[in-house]
PDB file of N, CA and C in Angstrom:
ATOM      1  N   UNK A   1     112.369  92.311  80.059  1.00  0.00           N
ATOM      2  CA  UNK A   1     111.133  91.977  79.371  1.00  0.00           C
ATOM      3  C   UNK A   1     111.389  92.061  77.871  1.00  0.00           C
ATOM      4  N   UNK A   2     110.444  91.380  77.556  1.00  0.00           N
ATOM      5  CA  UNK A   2     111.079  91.220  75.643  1.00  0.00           C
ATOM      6  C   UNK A   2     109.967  92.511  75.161  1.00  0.00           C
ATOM      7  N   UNK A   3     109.877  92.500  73.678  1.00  0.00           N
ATOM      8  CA  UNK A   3     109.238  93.923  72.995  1.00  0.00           C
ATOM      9  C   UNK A   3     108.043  93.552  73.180  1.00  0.00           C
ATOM     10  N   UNK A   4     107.450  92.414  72.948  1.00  0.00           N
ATOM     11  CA  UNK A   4     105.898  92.581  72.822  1.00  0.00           C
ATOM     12  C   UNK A   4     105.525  92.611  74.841  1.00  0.00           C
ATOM     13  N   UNK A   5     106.283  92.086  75.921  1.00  0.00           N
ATOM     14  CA  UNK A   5     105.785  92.735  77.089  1.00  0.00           C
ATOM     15  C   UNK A   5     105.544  94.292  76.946  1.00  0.00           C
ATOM     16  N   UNK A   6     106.846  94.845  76.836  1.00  0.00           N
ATOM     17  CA  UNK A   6     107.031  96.459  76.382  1.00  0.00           C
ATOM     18  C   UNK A   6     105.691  97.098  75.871  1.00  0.00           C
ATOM     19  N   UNK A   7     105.642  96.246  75.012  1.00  0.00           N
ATOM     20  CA  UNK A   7     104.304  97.338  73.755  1.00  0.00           C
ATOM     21  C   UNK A   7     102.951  97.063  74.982  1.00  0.00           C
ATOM     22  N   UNK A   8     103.050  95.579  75.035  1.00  0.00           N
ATOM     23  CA  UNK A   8     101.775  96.008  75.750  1.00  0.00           C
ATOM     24  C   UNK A   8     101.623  96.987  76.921  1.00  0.00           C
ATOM     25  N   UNK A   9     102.486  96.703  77.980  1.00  0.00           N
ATOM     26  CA  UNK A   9     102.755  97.785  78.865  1.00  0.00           C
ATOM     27  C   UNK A   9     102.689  99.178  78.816  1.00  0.00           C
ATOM     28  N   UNK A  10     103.163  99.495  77.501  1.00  0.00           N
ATOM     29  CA  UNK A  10     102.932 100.839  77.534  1.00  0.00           C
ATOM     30  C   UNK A  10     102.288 101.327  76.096  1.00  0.00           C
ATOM     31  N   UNK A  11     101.554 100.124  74.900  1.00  0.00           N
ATOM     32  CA  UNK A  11     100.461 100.844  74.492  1.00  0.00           C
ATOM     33  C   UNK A  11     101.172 101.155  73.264  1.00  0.00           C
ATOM     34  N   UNK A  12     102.646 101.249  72.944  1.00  0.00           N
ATOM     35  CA  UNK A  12     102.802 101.359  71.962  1.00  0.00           C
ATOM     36  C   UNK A  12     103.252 100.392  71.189  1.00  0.00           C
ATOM     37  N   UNK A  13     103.248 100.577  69.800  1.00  0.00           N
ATOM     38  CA  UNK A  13     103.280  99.233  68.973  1.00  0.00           C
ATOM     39  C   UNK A  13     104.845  98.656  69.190  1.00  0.00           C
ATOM     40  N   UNK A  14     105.324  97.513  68.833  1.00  0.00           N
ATOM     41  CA  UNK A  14     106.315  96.703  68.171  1.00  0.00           C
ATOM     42  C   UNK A  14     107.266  97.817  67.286  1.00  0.00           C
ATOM     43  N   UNK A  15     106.504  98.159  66.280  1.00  0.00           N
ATOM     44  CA  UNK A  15     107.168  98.771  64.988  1.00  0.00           C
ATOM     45  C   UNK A  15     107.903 100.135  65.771  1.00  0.00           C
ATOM     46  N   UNK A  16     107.138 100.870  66.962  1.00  0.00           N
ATOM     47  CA  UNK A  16     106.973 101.922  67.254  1.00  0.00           C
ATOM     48  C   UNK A  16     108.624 101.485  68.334  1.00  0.00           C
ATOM     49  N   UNK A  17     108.657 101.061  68.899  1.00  0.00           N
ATOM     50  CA  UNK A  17     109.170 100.758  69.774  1.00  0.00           C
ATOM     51  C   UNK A  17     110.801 100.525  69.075  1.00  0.00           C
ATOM     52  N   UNK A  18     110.539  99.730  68.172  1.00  0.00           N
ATOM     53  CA  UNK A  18     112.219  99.553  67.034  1.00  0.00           C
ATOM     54  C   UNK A  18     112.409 100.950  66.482  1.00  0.00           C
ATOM     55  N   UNK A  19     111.429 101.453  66.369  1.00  0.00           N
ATOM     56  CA  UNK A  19     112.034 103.094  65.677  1.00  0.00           C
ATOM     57  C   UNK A  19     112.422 103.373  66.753  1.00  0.00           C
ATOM     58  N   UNK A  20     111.816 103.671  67.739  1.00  0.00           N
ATOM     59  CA  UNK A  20     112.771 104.720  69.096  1.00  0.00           C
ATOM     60  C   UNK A  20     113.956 104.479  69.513  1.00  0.00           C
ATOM     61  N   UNK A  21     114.372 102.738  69.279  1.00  0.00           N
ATOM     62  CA  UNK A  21     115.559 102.387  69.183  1.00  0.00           C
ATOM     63  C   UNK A  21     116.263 103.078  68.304  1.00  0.00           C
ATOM     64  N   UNK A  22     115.587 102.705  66.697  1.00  0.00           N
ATOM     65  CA  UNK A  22     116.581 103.056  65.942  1.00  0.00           C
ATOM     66  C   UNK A  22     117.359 104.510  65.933  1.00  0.00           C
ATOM     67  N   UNK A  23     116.107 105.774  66.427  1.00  0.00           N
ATOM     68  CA  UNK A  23     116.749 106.608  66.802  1.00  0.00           C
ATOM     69  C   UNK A  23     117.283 107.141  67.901  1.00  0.00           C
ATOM     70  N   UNK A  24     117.732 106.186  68.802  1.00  0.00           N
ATOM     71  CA  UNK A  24     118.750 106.414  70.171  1.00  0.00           C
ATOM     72  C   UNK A  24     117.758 106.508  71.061  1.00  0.00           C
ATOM     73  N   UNK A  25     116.430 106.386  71.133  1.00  0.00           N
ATOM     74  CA  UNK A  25     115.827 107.241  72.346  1.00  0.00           C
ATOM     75  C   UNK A  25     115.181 105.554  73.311  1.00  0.00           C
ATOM     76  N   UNK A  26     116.093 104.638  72.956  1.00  0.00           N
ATOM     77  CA  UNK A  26     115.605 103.295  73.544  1.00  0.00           C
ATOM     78  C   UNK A  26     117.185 102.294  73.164  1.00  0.00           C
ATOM     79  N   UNK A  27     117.673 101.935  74.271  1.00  0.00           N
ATOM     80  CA  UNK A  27     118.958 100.863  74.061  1.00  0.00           C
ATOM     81  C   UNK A  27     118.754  99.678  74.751  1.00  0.00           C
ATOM     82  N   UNK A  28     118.359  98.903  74.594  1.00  0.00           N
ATOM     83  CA  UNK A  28     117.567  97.723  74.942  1.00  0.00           C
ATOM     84  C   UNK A  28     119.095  96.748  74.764  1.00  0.00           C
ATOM     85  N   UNK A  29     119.457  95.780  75.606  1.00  0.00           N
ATOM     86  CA  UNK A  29     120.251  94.634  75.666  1.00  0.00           C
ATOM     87  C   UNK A  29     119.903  93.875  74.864  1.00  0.00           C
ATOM     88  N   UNK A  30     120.895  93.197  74.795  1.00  0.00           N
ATOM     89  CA  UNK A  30     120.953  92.294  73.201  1.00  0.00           C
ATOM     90  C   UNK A  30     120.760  90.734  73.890  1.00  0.00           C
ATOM     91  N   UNK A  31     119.867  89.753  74.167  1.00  0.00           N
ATOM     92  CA  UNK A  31     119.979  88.622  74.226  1.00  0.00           C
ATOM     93  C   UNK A  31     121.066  87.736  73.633  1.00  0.00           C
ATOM     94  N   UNK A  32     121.758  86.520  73.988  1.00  0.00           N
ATOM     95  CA  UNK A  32     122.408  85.822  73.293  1.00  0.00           C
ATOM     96  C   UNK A  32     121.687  85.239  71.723  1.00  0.00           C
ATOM     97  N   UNK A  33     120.193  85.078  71.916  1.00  0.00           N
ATOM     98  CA  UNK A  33     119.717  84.849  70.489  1.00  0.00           C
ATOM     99  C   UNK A  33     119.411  85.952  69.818  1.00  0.00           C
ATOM    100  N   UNK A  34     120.073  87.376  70.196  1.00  0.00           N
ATOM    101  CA  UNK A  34     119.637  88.592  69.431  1.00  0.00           C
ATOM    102  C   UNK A  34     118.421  89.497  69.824  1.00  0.00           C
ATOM    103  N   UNK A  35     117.197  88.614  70.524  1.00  0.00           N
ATOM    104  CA  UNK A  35     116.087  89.191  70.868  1.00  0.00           C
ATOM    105  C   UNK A  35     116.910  90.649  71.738  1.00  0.00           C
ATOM    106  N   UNK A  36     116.174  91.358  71.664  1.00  0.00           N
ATOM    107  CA  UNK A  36     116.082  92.681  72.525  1.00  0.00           C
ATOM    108  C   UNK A  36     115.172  92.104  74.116  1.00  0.00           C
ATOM    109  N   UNK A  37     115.935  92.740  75.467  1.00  0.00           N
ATOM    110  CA  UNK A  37     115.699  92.554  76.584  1.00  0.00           C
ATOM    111  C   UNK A  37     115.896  94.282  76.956  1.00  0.00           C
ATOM    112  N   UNK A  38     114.467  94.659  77.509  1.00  0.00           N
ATOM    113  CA  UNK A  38     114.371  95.847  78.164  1.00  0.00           C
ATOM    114  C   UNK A  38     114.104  95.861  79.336  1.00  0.00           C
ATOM    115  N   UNK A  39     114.302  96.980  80.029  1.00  0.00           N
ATOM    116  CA  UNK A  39     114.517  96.980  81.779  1.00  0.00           C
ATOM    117  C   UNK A  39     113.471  98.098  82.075  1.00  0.00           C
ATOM    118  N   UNK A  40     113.173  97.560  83.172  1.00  0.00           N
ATOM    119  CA  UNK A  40     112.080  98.594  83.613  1.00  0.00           C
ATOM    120  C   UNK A  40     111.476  99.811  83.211  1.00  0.00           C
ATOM    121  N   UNK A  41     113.011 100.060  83.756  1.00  0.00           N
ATOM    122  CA  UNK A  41     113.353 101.981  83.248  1.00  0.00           C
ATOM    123  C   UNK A  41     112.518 102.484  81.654  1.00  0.00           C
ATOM    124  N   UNK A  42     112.981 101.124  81.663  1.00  0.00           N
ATOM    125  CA  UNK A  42     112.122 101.511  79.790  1.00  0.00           C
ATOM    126  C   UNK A  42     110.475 101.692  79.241  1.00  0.00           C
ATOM    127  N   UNK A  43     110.126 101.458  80.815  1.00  0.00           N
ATOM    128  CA  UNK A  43     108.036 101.427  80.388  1.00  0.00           C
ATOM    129  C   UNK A  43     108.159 103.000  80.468  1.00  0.00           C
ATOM    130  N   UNK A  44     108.998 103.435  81.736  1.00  0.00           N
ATOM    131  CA  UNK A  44     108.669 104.850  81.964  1.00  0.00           C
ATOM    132  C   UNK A  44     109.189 105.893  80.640  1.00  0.00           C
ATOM    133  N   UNK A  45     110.503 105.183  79.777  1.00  0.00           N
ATOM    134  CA  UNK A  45     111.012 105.476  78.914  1.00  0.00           C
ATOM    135  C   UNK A  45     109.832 106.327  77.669  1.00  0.00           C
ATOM    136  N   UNK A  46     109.425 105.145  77.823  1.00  0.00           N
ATOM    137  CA  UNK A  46     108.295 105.146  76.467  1.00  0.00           C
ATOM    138  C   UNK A  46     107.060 106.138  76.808  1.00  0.00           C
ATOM    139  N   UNK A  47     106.968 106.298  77.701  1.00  0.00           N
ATOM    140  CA  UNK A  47     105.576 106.667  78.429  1.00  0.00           C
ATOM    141  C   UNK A  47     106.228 108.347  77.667  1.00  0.00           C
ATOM    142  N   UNK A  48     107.126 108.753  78.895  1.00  0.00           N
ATOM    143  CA  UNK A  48     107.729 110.228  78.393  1.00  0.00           C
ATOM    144  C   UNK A  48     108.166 110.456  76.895  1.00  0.00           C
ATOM    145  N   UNK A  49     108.140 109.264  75.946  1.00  0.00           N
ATOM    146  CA  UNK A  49     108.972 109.682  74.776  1.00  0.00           C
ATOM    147  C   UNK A  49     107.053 109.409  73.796  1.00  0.00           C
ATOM    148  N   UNK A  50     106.375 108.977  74.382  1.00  0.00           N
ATOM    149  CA  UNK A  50     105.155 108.941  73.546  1.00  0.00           C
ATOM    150  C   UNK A  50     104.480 110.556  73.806  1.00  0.00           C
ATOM    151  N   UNK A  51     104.450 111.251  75.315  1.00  0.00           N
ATOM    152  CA  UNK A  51     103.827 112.213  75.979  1.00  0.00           C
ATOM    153  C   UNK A  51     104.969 113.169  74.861  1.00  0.00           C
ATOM    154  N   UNK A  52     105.889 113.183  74.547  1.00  0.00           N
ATOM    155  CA  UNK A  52     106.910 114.217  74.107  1.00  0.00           C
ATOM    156  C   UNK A  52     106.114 114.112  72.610  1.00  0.00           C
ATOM    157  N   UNK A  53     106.451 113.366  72.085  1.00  0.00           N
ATOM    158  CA  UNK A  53     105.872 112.778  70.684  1.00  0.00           C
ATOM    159  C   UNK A  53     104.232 113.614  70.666  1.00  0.00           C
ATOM    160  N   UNK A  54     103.157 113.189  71.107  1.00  0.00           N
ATOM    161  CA  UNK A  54     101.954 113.889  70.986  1.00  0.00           C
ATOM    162  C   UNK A  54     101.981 115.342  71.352  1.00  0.00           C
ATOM    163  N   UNK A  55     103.670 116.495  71.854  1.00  0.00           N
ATOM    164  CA  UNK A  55     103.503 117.614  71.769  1.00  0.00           C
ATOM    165  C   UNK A  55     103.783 117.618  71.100  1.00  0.00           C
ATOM    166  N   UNK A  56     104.564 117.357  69.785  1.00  0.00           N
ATOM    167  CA  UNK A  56     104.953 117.631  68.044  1.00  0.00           C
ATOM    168  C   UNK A  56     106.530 118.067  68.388  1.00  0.00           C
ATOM    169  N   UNK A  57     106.822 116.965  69.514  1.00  0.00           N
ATOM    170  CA  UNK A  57     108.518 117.230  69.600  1.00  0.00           C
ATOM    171  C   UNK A  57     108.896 115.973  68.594  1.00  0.00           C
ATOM    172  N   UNK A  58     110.164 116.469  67.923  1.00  0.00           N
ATOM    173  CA  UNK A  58     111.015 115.878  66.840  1.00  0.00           C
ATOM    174  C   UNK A  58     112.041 114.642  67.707  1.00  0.00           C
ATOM    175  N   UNK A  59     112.090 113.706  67.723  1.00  0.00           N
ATOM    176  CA  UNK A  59     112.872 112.957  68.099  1.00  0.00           C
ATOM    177  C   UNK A  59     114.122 113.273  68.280  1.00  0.00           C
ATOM    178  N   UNK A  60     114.854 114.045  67.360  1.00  0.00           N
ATOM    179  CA  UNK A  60     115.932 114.593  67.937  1.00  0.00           C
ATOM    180  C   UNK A  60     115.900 115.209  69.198  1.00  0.00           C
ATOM    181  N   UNK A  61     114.758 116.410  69.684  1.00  0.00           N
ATOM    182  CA  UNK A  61     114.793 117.025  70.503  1.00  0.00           C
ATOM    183  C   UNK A  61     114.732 115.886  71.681  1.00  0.00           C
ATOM    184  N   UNK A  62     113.677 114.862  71.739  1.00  0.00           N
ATOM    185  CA  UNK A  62     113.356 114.245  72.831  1.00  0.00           C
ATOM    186  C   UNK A  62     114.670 113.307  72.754  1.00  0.00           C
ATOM    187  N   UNK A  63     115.410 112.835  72.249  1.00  0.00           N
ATOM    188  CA  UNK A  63     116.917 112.181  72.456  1.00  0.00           C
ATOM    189  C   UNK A  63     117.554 113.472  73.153  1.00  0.00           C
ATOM    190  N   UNK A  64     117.627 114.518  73.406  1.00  0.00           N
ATOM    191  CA  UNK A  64     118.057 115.520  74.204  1.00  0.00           C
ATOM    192  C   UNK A  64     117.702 115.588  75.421  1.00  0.00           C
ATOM    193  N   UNK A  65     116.555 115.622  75.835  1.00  0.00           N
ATOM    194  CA  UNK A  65     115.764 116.082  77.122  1.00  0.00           C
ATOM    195  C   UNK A  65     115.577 114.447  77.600  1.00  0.00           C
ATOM    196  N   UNK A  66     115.812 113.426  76.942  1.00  0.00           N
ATOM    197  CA  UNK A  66     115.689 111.938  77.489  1.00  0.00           C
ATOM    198  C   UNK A  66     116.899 111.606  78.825  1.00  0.00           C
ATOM    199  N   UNK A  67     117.997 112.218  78.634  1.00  0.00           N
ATOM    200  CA  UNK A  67     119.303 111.922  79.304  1.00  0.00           C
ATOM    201  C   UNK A  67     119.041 113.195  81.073  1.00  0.00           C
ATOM    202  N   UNK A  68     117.853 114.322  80.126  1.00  0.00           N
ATOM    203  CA  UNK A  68     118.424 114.874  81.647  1.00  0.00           C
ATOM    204  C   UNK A  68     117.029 114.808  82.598  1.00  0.00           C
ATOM    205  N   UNK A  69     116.858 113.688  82.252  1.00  0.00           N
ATOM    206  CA  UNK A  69     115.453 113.479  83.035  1.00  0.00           C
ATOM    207  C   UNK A  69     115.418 112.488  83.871  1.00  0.00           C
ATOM    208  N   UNK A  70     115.726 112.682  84.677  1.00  0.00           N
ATOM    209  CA  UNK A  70     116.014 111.502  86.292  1.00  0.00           C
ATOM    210  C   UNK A  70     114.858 111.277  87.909  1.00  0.00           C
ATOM    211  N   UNK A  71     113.856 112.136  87.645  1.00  0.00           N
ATOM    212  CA  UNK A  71     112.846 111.802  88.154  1.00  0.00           C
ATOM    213  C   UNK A  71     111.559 110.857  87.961  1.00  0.00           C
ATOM    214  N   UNK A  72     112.028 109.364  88.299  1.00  0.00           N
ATOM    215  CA  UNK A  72     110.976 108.747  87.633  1.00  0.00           C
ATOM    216  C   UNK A  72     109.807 109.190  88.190  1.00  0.00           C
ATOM    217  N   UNK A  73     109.056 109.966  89.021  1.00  0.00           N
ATOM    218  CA  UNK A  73     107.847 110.205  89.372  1.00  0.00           C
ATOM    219  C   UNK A  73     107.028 111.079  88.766  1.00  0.00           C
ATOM    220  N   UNK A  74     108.052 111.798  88.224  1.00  0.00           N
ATOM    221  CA  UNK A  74     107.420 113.490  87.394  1.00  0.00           C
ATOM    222  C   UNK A  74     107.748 112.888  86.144  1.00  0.00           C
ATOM    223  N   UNK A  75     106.564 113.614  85.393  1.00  0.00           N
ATOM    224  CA  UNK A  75     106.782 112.938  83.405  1.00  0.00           C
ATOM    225  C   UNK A  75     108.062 113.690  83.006  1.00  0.00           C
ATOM    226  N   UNK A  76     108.332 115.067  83.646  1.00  0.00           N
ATOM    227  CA  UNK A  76     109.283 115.757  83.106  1.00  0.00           C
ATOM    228  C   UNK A  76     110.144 116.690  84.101  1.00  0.00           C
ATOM    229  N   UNK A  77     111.386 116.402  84.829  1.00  0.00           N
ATOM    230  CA  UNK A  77     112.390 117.208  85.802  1.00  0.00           C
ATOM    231  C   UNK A  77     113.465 117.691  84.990  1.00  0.00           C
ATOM    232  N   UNK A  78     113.489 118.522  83.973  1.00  0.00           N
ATOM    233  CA  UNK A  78     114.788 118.793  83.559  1.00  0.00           C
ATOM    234  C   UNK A  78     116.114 119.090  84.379  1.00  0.00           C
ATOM    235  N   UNK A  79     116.879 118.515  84.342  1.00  0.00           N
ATOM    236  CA  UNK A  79     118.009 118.581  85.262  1.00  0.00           C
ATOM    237  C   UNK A  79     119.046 119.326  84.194  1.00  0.00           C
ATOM    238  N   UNK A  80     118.989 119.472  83.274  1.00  0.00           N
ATOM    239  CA  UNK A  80     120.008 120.190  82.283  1.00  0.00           C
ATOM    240  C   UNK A  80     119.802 121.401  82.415  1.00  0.00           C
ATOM    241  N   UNK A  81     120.914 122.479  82.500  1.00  0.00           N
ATOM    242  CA  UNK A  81     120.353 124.032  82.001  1.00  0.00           C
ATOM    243  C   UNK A  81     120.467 124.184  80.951  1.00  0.00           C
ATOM    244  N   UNK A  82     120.612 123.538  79.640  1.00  0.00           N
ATOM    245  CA  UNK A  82     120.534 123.879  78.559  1.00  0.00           C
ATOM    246  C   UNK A  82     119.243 123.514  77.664  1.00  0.00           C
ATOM    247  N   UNK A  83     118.853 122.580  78.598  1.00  0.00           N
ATOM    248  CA  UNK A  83     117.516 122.025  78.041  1.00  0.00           C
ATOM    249  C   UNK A  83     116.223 122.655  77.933  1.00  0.00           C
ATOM    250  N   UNK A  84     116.355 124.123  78.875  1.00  0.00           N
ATOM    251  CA  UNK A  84     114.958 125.323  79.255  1.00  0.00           C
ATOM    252  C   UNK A  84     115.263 125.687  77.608  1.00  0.00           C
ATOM    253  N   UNK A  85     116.150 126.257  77.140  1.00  0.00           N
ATOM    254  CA  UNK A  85     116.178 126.967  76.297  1.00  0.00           C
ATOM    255  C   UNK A  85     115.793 126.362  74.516  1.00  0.00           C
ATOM    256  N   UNK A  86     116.311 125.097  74.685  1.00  0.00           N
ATOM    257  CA  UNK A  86     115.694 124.433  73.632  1.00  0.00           C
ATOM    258  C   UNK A  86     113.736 124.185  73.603  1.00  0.00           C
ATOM    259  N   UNK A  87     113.719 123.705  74.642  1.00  0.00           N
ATOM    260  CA  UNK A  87     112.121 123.453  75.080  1.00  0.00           C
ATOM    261  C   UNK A  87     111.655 124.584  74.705  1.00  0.00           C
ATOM    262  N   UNK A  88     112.104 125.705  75.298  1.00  0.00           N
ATOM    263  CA  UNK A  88     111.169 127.504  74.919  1.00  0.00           C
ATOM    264  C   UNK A  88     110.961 127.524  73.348  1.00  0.00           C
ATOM    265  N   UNK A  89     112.000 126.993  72.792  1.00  0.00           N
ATOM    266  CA  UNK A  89     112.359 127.341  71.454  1.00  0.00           C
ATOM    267  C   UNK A  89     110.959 126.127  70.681  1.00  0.00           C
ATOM    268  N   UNK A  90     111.118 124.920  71.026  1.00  0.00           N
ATOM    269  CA  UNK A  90     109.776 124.291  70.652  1.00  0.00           C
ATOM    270  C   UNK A  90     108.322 124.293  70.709  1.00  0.00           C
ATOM    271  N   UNK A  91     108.359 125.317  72.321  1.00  0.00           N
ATOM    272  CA  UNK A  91     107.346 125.359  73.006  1.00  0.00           C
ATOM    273  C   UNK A  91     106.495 126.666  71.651  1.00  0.00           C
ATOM    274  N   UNK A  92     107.368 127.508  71.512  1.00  0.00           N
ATOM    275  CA  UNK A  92     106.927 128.817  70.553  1.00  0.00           C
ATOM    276  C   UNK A  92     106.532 128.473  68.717  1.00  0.00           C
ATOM    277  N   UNK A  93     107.764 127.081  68.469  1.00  0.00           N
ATOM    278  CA  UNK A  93     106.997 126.619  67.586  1.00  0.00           C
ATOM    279  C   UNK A  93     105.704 126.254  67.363  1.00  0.00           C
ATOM    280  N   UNK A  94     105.616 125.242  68.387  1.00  0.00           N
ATOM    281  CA  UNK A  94     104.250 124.788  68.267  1.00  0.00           C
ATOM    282  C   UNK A  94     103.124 125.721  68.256  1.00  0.00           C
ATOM    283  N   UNK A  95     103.604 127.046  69.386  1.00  0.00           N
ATOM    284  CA  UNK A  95     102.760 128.201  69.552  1.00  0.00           C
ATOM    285  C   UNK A  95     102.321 128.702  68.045  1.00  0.00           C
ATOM    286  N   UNK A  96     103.017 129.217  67.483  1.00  0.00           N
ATOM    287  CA  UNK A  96     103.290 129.088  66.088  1.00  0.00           C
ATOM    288  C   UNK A  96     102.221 128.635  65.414  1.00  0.00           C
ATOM    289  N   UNK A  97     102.462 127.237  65.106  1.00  0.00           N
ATOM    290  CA  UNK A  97     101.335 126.296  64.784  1.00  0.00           C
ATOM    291  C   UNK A  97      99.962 126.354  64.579  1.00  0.00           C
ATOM    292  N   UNK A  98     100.206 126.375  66.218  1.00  0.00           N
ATOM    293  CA  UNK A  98      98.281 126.499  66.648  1.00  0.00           C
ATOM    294  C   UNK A  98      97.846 127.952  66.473  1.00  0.00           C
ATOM    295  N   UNK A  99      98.825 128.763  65.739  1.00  0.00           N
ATOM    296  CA  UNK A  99      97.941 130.250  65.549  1.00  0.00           C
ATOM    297  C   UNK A  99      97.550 130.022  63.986  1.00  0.00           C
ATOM    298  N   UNK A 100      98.320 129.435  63.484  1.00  0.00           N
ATOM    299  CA  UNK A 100      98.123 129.009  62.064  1.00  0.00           C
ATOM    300  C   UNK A 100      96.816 128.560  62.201  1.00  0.00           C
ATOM    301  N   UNK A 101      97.141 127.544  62.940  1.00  0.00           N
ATOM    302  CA  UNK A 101      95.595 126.737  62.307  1.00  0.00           C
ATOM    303  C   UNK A 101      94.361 127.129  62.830  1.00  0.00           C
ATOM    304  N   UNK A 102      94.467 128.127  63.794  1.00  0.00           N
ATOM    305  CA  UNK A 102      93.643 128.663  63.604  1.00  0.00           C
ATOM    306  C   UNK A 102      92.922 130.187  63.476  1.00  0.00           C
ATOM    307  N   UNK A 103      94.271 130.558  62.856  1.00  0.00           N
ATOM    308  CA  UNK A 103      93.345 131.389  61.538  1.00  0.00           C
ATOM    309  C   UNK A 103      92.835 130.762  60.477  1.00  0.00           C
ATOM    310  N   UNK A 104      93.501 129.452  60.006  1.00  0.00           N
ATOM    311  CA  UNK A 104      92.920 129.055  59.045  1.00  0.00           C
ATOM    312  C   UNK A 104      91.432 128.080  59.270  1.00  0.00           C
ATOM    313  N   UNK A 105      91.660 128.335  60.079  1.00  0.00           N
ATOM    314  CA  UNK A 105      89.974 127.369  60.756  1.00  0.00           C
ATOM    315  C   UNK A 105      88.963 128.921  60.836  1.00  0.00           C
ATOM    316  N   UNK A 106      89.154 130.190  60.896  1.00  0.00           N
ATOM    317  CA  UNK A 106      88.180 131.004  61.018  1.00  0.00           C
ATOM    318  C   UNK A 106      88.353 131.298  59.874  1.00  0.00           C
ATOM    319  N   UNK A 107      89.028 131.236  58.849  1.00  0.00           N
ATOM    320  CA  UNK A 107      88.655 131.888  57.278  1.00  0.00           C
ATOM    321  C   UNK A 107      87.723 130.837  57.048  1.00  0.00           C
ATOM    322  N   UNK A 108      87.619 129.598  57.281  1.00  0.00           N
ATOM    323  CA  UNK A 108      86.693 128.445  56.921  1.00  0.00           C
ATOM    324  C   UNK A 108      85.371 128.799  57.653  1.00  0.00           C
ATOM    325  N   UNK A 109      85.507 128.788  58.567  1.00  0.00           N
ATOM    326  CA  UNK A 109      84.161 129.662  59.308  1.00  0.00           C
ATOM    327  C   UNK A 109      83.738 130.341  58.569  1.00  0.00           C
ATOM    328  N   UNK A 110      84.302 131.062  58.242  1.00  0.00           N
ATOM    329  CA  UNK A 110      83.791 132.771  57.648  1.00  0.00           C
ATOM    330  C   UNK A 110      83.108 132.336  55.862  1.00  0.00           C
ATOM    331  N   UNK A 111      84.163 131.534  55.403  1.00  0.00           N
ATOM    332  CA  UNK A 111      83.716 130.534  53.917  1.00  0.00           C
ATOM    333  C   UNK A 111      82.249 129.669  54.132  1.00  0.00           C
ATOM    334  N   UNK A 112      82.444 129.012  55.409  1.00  0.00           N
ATOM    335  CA  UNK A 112      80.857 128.830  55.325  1.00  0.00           C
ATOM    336  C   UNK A 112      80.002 129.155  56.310  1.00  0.00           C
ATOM    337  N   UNK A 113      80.068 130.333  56.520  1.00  0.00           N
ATOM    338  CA  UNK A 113      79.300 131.058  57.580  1.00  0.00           C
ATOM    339  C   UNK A 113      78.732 130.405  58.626  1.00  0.00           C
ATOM    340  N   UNK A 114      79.813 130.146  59.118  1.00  0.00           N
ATOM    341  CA  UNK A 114      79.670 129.613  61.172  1.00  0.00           C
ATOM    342  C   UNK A 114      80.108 131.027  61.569  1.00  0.00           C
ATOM    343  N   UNK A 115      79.408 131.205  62.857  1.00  0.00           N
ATOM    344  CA  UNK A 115      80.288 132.032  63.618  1.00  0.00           C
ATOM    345  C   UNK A 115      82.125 131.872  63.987  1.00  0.00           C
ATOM    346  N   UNK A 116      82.848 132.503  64.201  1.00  0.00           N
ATOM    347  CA  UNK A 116      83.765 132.312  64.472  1.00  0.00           C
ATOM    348  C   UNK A 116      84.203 132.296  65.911  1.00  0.00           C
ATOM    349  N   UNK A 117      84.889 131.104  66.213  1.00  0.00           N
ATOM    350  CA  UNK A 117      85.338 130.878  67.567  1.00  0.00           C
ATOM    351  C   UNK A 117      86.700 131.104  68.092  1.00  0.00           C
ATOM    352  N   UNK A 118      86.647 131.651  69.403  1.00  0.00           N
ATOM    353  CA  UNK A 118      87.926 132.744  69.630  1.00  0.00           C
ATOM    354  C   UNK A 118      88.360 131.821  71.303  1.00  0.00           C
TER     355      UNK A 118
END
């Protein structure tokens, strides 16, 4: 299927779709006129690399966990043992994160006197 089947199929843009190439996480066949030709494998591709993407994983990471993922039925089967330990390590970032923001969402509360939500 060419890129604009792709995008529609799975929702993400054109532009979106050449970046994931550009950073390894999409290798699409090269037509004789150059167009890009993608294979199936690749709706499900995108699906898991968009679901990775909206947890605030870095493309590097998801070019990691892309190779050991061989269950097309489940969004995510890690088959790597090295891959638990990176994931933990992101999983706590993000943890991270969301404590940030929200402490900084109850000092704002507290600035304009909402109750604060826990």
């Amino acid at each position: 299927m060419n890129i604009g089947e792709l995008s529609r199929r799975t929702g993400a843009s054109v532009r979106a779709l050449r970046y994931y190439e550009e950073c390894g996480l999409l290798a699409p066949e090269r037509r004789p006129n150059g167009y890009r030709e993608f294979d199936e494998p690749a709706v499900i591709a995108v699906r898991r690399i968009r679901i990775l993407l909206s947890a605030s994983l870095p493309t590097s990471v998801i070019a990691e966990i892309l190779p050991c993922v061989v269950d097309e039925t489940v969004v995510l089967a890690g088959t790597c043992p090295e891959l638990r330990d990176g994931l933990a390590r992101e999983r706590n970032r993000i943890t991270s994160e969301i404590d940030a923001m929200v402490e900084a969402r109850d000092i704002l509360d507290s600035l304009i006197g909402r109750p604060m939500v826990s």
